[in-house]
PDB file of N, CA and C in Angstrom:
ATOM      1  N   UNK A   1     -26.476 140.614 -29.060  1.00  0.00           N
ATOM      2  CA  UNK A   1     -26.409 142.058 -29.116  1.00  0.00           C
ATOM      3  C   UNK A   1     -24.965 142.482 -28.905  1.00  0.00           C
ATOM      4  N   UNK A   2     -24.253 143.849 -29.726  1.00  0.00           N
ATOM      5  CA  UNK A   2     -23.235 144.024 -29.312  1.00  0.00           C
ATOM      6  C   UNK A   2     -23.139 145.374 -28.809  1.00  0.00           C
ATOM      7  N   UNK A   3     -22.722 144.783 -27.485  1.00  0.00           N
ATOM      8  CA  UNK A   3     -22.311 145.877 -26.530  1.00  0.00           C
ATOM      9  C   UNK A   3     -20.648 146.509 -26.365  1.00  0.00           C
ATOM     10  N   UNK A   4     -21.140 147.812 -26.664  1.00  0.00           N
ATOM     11  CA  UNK A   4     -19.519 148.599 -26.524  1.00  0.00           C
ATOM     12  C   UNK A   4     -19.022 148.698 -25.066  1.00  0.00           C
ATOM     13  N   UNK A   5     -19.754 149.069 -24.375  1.00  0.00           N
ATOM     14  CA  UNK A   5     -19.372 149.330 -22.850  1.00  0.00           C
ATOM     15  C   UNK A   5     -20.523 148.917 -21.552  1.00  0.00           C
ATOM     16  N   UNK A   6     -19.923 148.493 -20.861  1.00  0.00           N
ATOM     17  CA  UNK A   6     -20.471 148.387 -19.278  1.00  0.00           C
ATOM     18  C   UNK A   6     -20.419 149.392 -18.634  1.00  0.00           C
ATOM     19  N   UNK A   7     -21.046 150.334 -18.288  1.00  0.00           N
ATOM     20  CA  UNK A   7     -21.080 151.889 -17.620  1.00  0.00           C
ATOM     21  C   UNK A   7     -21.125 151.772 -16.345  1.00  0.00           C
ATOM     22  N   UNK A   8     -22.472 151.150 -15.572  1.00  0.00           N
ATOM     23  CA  UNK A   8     -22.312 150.880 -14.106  1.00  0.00           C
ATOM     24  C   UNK A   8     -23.439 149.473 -14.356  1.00  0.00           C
ATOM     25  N   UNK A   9     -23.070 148.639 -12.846  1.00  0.00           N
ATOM     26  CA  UNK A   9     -23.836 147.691 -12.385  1.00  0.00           C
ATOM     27  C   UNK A   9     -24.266 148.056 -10.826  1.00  0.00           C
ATOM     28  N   UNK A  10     -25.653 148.360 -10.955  1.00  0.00           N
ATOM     29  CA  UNK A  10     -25.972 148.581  -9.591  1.00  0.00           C
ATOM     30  C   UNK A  10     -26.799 147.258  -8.859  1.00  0.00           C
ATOM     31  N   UNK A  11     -27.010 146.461  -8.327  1.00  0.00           N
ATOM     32  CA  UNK A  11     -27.831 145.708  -7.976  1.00  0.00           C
ATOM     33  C   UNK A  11     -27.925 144.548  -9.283  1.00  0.00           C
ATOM     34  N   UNK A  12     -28.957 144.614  -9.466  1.00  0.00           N
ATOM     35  CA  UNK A  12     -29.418 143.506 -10.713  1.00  0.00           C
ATOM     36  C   UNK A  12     -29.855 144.522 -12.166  1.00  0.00           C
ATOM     37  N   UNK A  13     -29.182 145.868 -11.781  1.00  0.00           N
ATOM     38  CA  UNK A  13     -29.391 146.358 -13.544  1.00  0.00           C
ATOM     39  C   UNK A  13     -27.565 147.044 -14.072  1.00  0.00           C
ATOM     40  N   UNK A  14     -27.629 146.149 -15.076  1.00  0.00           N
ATOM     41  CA  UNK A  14     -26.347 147.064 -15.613  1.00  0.00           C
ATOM     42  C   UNK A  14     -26.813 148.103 -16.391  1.00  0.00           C
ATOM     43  N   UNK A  15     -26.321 148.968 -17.255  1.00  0.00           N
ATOM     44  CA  UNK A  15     -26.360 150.192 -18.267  1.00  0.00           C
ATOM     45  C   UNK A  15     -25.555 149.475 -18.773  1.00  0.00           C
ATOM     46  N   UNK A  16     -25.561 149.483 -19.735  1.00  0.00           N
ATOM     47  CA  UNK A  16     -24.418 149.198 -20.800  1.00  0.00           C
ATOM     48  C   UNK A  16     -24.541 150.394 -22.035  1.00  0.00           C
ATOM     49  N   UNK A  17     -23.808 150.969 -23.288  1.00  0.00           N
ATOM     50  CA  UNK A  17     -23.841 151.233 -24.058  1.00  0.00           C
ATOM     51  C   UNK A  17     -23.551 150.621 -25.135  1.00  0.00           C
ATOM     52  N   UNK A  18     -24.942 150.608 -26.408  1.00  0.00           N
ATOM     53  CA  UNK A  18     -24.218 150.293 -27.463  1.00  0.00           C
ATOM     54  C   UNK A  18     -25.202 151.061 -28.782  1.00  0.00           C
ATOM     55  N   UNK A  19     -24.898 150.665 -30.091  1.00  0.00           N
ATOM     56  CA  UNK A  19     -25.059 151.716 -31.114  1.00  0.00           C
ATOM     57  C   UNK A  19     -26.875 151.161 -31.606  1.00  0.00           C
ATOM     58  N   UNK A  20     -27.537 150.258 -30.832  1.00  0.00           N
ATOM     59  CA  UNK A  20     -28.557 149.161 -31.250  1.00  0.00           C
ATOM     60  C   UNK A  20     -29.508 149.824 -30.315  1.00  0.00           C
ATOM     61  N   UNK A  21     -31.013 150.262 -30.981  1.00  0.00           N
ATOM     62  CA  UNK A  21     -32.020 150.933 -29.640  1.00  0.00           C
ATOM     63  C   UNK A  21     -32.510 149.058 -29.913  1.00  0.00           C
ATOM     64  N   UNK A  22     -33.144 149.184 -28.481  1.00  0.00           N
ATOM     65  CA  UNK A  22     -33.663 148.248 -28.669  1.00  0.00           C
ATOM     66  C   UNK A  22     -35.224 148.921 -27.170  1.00  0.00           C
ATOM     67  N   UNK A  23     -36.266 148.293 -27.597  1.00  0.00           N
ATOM     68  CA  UNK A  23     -37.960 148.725 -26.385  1.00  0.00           C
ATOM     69  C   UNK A  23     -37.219 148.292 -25.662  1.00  0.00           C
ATOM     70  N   UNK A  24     -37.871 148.901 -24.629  1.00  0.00           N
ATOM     71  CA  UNK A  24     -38.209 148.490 -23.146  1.00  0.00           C
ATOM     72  C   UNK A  24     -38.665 147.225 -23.473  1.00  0.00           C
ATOM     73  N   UNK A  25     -38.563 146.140 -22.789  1.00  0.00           N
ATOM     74  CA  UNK A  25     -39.007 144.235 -22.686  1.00  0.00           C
ATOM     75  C   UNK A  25     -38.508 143.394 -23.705  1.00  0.00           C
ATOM     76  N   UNK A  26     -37.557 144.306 -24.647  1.00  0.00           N
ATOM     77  CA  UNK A  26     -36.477 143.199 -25.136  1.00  0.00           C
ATOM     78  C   UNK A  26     -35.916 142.427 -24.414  1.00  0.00           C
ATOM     79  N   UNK A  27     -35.889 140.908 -24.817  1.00  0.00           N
ATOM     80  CA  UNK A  27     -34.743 140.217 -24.069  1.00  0.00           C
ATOM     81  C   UNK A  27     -33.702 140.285 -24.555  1.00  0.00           C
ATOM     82  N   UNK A  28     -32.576 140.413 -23.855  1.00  0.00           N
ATOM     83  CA  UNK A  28     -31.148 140.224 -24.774  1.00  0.00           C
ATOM     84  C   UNK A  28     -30.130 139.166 -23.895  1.00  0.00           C
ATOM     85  N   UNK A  29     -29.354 139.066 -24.570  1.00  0.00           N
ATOM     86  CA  UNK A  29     -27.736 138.014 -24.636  1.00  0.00           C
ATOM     87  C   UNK A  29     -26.554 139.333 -24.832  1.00  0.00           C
ATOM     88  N   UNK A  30     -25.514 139.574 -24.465  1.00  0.00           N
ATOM     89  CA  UNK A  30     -24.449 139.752 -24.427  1.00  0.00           C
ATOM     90  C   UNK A  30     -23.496 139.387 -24.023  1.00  0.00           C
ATOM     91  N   UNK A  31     -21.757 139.602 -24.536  1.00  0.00           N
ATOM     92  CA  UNK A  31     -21.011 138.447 -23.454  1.00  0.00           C
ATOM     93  C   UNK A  31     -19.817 139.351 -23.267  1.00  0.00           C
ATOM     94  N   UNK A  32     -19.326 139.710 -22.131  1.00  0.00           N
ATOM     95  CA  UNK A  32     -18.689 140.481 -21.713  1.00  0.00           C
ATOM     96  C   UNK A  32     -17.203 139.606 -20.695  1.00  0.00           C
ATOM     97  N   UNK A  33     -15.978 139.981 -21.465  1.00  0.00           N
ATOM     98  CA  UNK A  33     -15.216 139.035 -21.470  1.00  0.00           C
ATOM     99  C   UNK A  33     -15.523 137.249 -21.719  1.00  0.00           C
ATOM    100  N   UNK A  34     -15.714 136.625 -21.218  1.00  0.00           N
ATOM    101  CA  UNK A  34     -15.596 135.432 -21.294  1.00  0.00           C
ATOM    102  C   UNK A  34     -17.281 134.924 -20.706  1.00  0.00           C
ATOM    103  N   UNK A  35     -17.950 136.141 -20.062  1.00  0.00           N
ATOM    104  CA  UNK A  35     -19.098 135.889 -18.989  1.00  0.00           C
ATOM    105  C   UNK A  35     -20.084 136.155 -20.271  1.00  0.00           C
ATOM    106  N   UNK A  36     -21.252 134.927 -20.579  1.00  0.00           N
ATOM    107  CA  UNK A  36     -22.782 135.916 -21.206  1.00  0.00           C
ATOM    108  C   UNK A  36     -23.559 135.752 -19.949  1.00  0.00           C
ATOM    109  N   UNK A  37     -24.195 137.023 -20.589  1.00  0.00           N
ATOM    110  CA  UNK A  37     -25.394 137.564 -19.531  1.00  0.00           C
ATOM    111  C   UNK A  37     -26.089 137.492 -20.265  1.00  0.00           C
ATOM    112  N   UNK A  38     -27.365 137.595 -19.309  1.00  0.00           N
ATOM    113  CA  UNK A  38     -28.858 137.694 -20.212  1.00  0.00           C
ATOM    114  C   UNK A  38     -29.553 138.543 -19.540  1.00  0.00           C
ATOM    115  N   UNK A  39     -30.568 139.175 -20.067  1.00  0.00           N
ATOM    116  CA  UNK A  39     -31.540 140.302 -19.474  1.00  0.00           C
ATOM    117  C   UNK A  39     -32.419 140.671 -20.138  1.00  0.00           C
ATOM    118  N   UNK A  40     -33.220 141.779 -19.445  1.00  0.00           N
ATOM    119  CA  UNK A  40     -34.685 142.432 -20.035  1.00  0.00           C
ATOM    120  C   UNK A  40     -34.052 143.655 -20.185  1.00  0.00           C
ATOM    121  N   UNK A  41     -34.314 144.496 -21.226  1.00  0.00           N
ATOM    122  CA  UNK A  41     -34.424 145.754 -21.632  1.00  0.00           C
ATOM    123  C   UNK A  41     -35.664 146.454 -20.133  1.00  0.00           C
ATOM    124  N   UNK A  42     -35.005 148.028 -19.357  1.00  0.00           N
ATOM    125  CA  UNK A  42     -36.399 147.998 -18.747  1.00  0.00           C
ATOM    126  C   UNK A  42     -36.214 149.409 -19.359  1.00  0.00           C
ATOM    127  N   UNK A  43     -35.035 149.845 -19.416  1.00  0.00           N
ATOM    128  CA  UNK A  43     -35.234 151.807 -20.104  1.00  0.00           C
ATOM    129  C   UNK A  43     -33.969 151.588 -21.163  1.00  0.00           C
ATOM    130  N   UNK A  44     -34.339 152.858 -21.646  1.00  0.00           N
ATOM    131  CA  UNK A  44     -33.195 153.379 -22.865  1.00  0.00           C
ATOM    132  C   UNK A  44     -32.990 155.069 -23.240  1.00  0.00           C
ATOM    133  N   UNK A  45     -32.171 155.221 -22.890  1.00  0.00           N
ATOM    134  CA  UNK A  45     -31.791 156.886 -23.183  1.00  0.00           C
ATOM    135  C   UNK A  45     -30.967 156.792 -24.567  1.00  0.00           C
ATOM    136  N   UNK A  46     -31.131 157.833 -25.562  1.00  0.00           N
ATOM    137  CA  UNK A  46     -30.417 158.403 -26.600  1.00  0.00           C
ATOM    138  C   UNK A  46     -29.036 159.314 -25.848  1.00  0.00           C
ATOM    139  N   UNK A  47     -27.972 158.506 -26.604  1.00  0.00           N
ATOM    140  CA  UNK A  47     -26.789 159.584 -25.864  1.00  0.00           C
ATOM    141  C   UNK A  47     -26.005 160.659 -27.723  1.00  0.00           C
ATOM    142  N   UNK A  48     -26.113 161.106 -27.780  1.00  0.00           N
ATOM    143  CA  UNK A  48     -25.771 161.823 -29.187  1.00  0.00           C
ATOM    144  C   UNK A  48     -26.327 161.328 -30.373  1.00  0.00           C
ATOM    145  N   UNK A  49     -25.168 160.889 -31.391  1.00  0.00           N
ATOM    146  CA  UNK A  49     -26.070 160.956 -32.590  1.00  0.00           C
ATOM    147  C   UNK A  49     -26.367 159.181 -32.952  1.00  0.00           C
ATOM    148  N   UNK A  50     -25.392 158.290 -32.217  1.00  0.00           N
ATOM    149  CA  UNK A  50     -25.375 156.962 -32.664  1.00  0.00           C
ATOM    150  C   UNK A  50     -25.350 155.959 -31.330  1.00  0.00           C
ATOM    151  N   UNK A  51     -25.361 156.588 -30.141  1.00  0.00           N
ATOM    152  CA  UNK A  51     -25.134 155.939 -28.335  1.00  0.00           C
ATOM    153  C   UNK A  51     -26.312 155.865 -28.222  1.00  0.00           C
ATOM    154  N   UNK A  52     -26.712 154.895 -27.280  1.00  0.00           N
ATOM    155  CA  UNK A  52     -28.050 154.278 -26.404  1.00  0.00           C
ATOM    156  C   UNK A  52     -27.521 153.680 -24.931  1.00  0.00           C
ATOM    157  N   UNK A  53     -28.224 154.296 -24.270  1.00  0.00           N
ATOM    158  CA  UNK A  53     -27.679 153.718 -22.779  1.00  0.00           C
ATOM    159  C   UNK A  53     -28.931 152.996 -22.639  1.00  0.00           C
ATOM    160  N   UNK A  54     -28.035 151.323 -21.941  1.00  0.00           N
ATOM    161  CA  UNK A  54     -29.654 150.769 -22.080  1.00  0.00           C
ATOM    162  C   UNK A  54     -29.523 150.532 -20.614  1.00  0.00           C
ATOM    163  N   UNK A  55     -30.295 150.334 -19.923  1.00  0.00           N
ATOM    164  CA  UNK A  55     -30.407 149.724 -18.773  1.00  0.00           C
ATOM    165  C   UNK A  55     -31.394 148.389 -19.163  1.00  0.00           C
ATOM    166  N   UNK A  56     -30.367 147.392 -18.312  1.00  0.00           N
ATOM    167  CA  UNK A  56     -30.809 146.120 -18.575  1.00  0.00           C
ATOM    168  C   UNK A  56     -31.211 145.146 -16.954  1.00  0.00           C
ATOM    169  N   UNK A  57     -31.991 144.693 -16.809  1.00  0.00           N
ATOM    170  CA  UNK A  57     -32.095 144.003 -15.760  1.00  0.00           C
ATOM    171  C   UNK A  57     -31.839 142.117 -15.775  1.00  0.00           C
ATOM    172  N   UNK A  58     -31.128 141.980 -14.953  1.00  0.00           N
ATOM    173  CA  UNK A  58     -30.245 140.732 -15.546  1.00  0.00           C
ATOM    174  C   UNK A  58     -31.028 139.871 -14.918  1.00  0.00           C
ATOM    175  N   UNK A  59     -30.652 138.607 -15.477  1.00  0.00           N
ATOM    176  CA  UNK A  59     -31.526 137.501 -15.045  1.00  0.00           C
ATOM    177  C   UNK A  59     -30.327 136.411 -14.556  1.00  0.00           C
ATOM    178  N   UNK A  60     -30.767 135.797 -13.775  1.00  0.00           N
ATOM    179  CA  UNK A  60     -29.957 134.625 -13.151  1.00  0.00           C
ATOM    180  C   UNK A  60     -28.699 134.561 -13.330  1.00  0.00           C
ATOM    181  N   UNK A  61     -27.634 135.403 -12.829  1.00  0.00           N
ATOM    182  CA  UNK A  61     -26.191 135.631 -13.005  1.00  0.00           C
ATOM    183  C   UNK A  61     -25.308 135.296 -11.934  1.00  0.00           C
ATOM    184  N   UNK A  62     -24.454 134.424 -12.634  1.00  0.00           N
ATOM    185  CA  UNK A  62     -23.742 133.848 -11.606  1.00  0.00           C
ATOM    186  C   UNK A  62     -22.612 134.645 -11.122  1.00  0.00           C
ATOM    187  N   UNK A  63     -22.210 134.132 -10.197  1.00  0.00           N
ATOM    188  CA  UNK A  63     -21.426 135.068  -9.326  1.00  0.00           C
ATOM    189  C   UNK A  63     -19.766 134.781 -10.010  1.00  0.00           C
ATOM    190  N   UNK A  64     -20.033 134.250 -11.053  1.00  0.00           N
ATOM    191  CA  UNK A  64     -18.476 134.633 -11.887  1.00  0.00           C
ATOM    192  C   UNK A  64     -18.896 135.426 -13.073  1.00  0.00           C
ATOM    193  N   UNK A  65     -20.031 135.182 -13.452  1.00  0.00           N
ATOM    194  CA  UNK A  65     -20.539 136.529 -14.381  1.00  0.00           C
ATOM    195  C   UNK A  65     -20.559 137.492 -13.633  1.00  0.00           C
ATOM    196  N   UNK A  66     -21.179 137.814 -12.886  1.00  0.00           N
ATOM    197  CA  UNK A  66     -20.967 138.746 -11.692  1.00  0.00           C
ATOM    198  C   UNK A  66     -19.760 139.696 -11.338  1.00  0.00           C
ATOM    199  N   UNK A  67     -18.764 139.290 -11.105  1.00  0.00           N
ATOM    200  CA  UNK A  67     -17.367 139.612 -11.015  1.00  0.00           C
ATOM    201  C   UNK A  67     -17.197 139.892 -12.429  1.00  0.00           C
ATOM    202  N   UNK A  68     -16.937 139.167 -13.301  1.00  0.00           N
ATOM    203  CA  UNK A  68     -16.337 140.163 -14.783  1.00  0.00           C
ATOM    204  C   UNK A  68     -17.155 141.051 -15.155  1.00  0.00           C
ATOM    205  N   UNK A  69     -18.521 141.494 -15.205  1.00  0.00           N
ATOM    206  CA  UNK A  69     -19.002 142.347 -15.104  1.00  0.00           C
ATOM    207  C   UNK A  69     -18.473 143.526 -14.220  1.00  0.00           C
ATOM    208  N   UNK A  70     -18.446 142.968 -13.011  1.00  0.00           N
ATOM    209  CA  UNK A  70     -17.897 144.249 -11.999  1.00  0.00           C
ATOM    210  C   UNK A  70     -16.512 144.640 -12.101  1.00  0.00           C
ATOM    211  N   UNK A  71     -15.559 143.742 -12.688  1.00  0.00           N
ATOM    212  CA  UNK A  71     -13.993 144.079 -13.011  1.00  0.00           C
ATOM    213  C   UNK A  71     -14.168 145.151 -14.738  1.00  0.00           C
ATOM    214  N   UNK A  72     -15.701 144.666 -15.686  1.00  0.00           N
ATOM    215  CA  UNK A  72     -15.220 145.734 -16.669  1.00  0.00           C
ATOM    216  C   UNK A  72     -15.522 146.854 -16.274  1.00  0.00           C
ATOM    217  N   UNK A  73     -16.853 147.307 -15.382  1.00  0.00           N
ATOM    218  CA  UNK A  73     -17.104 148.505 -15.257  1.00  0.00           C
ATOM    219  C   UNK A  73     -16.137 149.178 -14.212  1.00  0.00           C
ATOM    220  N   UNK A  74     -15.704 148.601 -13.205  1.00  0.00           N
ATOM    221  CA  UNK A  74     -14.067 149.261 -12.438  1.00  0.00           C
ATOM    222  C   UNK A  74     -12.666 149.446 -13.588  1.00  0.00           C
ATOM    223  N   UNK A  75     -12.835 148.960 -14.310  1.00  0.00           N
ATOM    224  CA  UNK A  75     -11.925 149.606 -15.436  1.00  0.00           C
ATOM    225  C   UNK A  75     -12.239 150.670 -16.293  1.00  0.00           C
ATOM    226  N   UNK A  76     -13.346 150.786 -16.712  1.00  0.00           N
ATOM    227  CA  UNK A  76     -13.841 151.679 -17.126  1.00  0.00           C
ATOM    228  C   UNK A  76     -13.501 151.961 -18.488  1.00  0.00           C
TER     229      UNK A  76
END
């Protein structure tokens, strides 16, 4: 899946945005810098005419996926 942005990581769900709806209980793959993650689709909001905020709940992420995740969304 390609993801434009990391918005926030709270706990074990990121948001990410990208231009792809995808249900609730999709699994997905994305790779954000050098880190892939994996996760479940659990919500999805419409943001204008072509944005989807997905909230994703991650699965088994290591704590260096972890960190580049948390260094893209502190950049913002």
């Amino acid at each position: 899946m390609k993801v434009d942005s990391v918005e926030a990581l709270v706990e074990d769900v990121a948001t990410v945005i990208t231009q792809n709806p995808l249900p609730p209980g999709a699994r997905i793959s994305f790779v954000v810098k050098d880190a892939t993650v994996h996760g479940k689709v659990v919500a999805i909001k419409k943001r204008g005419s072509s944005e989807f905020a997905v909230n994703v709940r991650l699965n088994s992420l290591t704590r260096s996926n972890r960190d580049a995740l948390e260094n893209v969304v502190k950049q913002g």
